[in-house]
Protein backbone atom coordinates (compact mmCIF):
# COMPACT_ATOMS: atom_id res chain seq x y z
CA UNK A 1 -11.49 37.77 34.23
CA UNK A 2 -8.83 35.24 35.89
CA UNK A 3 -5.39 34.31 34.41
CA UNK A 4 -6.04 31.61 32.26
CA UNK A 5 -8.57 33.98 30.35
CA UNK A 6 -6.08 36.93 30.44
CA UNK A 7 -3.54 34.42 29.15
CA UNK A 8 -5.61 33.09 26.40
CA UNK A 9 -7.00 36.79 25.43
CA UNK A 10 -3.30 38.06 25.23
CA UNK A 11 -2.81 34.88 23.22
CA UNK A 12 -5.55 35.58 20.85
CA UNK A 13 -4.59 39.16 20.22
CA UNK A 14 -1.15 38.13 19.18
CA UNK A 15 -2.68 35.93 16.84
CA UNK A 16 -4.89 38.41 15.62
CA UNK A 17 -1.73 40.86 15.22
CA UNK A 18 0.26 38.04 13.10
CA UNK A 19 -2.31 38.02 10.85
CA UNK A 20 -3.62 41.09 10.17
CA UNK A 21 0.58 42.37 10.25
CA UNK A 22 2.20 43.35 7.20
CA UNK A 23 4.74 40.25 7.40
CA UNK A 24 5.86 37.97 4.72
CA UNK A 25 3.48 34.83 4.88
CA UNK A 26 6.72 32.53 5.38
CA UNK A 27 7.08 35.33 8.66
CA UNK A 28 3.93 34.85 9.67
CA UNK A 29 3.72 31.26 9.12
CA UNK A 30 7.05 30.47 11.43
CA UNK A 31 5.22 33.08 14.03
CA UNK A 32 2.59 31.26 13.88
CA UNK A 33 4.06 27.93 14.95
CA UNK A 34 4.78 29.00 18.71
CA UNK A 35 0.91 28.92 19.57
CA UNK A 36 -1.00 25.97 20.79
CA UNK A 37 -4.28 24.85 18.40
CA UNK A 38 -6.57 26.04 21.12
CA UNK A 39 -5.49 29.90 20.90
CA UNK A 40 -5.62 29.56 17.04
CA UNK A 41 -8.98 28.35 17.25
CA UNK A 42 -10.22 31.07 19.68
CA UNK A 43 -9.54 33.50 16.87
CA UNK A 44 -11.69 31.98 13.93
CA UNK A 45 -14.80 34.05 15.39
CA UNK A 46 -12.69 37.19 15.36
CA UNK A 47 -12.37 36.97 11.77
CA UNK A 48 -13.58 37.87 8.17
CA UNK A 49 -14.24 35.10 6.05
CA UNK A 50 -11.16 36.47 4.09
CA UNK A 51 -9.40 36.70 6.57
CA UNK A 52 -9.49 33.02 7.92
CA UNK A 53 -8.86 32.03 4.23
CA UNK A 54 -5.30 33.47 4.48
CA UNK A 55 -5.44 31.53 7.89
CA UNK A 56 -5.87 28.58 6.34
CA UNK A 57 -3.33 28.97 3.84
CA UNK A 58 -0.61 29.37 6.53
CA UNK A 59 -1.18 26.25 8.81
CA UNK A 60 0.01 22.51 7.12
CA UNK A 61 -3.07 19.90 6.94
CA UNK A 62 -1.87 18.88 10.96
CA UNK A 63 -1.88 22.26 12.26
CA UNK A 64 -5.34 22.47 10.71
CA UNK A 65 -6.81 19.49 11.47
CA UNK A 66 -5.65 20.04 15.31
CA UNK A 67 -7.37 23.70 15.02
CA UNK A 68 -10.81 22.04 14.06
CA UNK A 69 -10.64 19.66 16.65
CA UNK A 70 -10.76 22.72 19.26
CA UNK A 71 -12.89 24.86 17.16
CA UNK A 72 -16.37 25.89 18.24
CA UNK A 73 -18.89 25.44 15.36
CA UNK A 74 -15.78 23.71 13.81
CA UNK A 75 -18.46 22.53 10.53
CA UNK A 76 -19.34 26.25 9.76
CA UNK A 77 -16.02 26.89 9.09
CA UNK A 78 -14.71 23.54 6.80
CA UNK A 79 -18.20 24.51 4.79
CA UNK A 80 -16.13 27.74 3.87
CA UNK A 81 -13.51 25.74 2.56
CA UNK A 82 -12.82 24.09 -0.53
CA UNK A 83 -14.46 20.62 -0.43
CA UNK A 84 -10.86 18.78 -0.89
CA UNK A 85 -9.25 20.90 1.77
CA UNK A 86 -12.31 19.95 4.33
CA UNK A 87 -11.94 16.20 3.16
CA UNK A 88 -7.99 16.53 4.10
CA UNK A 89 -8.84 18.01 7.35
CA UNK A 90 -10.92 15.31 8.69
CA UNK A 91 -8.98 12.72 7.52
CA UNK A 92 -6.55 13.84 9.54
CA UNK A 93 -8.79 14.74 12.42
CA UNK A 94 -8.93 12.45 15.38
CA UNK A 95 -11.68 9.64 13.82
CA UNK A 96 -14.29 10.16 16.77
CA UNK A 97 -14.27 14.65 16.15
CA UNK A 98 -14.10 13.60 12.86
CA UNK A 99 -17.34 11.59 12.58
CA UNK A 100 -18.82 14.33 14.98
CA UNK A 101 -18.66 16.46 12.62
CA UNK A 102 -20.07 14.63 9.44
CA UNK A 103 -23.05 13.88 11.76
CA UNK A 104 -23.81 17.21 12.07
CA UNK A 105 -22.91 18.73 8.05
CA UNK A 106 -25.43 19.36 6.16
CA UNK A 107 -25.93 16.40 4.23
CA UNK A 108 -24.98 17.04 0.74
CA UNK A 109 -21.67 18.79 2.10
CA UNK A 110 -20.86 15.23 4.17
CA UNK A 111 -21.32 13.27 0.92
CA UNK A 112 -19.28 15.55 -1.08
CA UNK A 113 -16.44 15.42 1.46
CA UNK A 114 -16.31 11.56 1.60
CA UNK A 115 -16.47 11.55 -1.74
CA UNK A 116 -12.65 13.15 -2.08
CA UNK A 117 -11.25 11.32 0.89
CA UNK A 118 -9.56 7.91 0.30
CA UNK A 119 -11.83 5.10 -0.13
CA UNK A 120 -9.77 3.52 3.34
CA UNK A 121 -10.04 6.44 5.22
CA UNK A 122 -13.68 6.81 4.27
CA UNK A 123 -14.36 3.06 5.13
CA UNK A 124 -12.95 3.78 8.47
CA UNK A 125 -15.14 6.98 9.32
CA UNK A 126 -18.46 5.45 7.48
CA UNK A 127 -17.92 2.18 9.92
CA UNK A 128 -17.64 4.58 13.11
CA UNK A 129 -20.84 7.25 12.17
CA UNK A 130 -22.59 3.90 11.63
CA UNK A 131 -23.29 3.70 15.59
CA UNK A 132 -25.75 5.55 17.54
CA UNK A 133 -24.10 8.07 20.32
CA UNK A 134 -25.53 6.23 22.39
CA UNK A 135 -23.02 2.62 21.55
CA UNK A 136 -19.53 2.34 22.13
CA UNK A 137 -18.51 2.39 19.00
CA UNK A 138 -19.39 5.92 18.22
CA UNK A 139 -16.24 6.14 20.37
CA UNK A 140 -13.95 4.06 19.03
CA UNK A 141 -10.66 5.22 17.27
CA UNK A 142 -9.24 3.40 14.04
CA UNK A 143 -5.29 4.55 15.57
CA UNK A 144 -4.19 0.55 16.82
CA UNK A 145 -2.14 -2.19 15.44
CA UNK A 146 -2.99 -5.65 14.74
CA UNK A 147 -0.86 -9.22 13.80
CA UNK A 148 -1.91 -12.52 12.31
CA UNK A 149 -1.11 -14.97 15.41
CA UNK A 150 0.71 -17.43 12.74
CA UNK A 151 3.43 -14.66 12.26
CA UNK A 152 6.66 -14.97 13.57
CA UNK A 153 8.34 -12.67 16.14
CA UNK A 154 10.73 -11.46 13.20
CA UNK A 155 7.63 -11.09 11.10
CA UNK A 156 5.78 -9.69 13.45
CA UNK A 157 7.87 -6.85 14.01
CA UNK A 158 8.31 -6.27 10.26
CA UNK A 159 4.53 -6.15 9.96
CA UNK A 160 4.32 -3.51 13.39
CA UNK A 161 7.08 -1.12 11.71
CA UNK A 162 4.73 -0.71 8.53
CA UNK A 163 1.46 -0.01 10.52
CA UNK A 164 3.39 2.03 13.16
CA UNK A 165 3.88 4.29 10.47
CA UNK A 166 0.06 5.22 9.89
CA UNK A 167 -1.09 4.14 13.43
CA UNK A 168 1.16 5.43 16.56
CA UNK A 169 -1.41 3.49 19.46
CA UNK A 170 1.19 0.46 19.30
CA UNK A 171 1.63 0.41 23.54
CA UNK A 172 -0.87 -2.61 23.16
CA UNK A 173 -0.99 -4.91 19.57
CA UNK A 174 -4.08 -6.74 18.87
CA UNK A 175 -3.67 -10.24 17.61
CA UNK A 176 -5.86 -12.19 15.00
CA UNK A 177 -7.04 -15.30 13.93
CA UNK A 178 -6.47 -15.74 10.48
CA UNK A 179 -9.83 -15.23 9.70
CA UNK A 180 -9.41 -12.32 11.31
CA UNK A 181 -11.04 -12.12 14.34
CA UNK A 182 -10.19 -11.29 18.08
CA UNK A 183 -7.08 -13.65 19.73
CA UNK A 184 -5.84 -11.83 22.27
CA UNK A 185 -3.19 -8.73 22.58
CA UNK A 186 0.37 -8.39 23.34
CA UNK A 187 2.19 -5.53 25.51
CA UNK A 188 4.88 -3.95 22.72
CA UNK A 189 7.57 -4.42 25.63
CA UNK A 190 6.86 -8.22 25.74
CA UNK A 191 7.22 -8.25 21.37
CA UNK A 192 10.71 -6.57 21.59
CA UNK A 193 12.22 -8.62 24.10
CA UNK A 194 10.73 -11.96 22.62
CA UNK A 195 13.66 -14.44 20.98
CA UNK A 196 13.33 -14.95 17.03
CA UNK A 197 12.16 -18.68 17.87
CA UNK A 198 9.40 -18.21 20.07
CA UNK A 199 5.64 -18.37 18.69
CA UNK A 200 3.69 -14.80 18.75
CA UNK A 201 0.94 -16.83 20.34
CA UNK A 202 3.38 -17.92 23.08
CA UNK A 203 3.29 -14.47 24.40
CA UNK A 204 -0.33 -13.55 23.33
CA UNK A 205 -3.06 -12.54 26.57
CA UNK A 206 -5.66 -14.37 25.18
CA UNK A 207 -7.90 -12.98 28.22
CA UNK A 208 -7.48 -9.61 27.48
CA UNK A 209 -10.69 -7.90 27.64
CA UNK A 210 -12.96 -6.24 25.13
CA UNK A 211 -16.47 -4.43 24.32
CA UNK A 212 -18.54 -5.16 21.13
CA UNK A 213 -19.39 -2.07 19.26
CA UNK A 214 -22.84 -2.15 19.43
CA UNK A 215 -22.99 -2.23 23.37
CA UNK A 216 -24.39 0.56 25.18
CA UNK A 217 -21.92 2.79 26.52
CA UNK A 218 -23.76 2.97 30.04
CA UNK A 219 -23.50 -1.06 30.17
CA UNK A 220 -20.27 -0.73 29.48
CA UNK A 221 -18.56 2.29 30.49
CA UNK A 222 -18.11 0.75 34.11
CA UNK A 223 -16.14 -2.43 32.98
CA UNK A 224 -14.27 -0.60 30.73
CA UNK A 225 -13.05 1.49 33.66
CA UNK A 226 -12.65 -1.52 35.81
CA UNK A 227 -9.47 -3.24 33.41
CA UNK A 228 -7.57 -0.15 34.03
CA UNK A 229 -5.67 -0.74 30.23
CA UNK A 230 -4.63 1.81 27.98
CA UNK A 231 -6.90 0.63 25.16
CA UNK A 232 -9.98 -1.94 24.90
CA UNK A 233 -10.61 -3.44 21.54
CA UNK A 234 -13.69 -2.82 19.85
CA UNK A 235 -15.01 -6.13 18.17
CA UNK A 236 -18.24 -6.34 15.30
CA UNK A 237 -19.88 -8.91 13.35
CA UNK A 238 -17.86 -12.28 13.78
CA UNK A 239 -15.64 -11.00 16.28
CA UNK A 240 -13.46 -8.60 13.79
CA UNK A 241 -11.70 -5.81 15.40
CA UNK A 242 -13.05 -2.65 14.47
CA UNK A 243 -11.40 -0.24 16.98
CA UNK A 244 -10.22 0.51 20.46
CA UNK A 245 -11.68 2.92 22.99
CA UNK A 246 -8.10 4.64 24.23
């Protein structure tokens, strides 16, 4: 055994001890808070299903969501789970483990779970399971922000506050037509420093590169590479934004 496996064992045994320890769940919950998702998620094997019920009822819907997304056999254990506590968890999932996971449920337990997320966030997840493994936009994330190109830079910024609140990829902003599709992007650091007068498409890269979802990802993968950006934009059907590969 090296030392990152002795670490991660020690890890997991503390966890274990939490747990099964005869602490007040408010105790156990604050003790619980000094371990990474990873070493939580190592213990969900170790457990009864009882057991990982009380689990669940110590961690807030981020811890848990971040547990999944390291969790082996991760579907096995939202089946245990009440069906609007599974639905909350892969809402707040990262969109691509997300839709991993509703491609392999069991069919009647993925339509019960979109059933009780919102109908937005269930848009978002039925748009990205829609693709093959094989496209690039079965890796796409839903996490950017996007402005109408007639906006103002005062407007503009107004409009980025809002979204930045439910979307935290803002490095990059995507700009549209007002049709909606693809104009170009905008490095954040060239929106803040703009003056109140000057047009957002003054200071939009309309060059900026992007894929089209339904691309194969070995056509693709190499050109992606090749602009060296942070994020690509993802464009469908009549060149609306759909994503980014980050």
């Amino acid at each position: 055994m090296n030392e990152e496996e002795r670490v991660l064992q020690d890890y997991q045994q503390e966890i274990l001890d939490i747990l099964r320890g005869s602490d007040d769940p408010a105790v156990k919950k604050e003790r619980l808070e000094d371990y990474h998702a990873n070493d939580m998620a190592s213990c969900l094997p170790e457990l009864t299903k009882e057991e990982r019920e009380v689990f669940y009822s110590l961690l807030d819907m981020e811890s848990l969501a971040e547990m999944m997304e390291y969790a082996e056999d991760a579907g096995q254990y939202l089946e245990e789970m009440d069906a609007q506590k599974a639905a909350d968890i892969l809402v707040k999932m990262e969109p691509d483990d997300a839709v991993s996971l509703l491609r392999e449920a069991d069919p009647e337990k993925k339509t019960l779970w979109l059933s009780k997320m919102p109908l937005k966030d269930r848009n978002e997840l039925q748009i990205l399971a829609a693709y093959d493994e094989d496209f690039i936009g079965s890796r796409m994330t839903t996490n950017f922000v996007f402005l109408d190109n007639r906006l103002n830079i005062a407007d503009a910024m107004k409009s980025l506050i809002q979204q930045a609140a439910e979307h935290d990829n803002i490095s990059k902003v995507y700009v549209v037509h007002e049709d909606g599709s693809y104009y170009g992007a905008i490095d954040l650091k060239e929106l803040i420093i703009a003056r109140r007068d000057t047009k957002l498409e003054d200071i939009t890269e309309t060059g900026y590169p992007f894929v089209y979802a339904d691309e194969k990802i070995e056509d693709c993968l190499e050109r992606i590479k090749g602009y060296a950006e942070n994020s690509i934009p993802v464009l469908g059907e009549n060149n609306i934004i759909l994503g980014v590969i980050t």
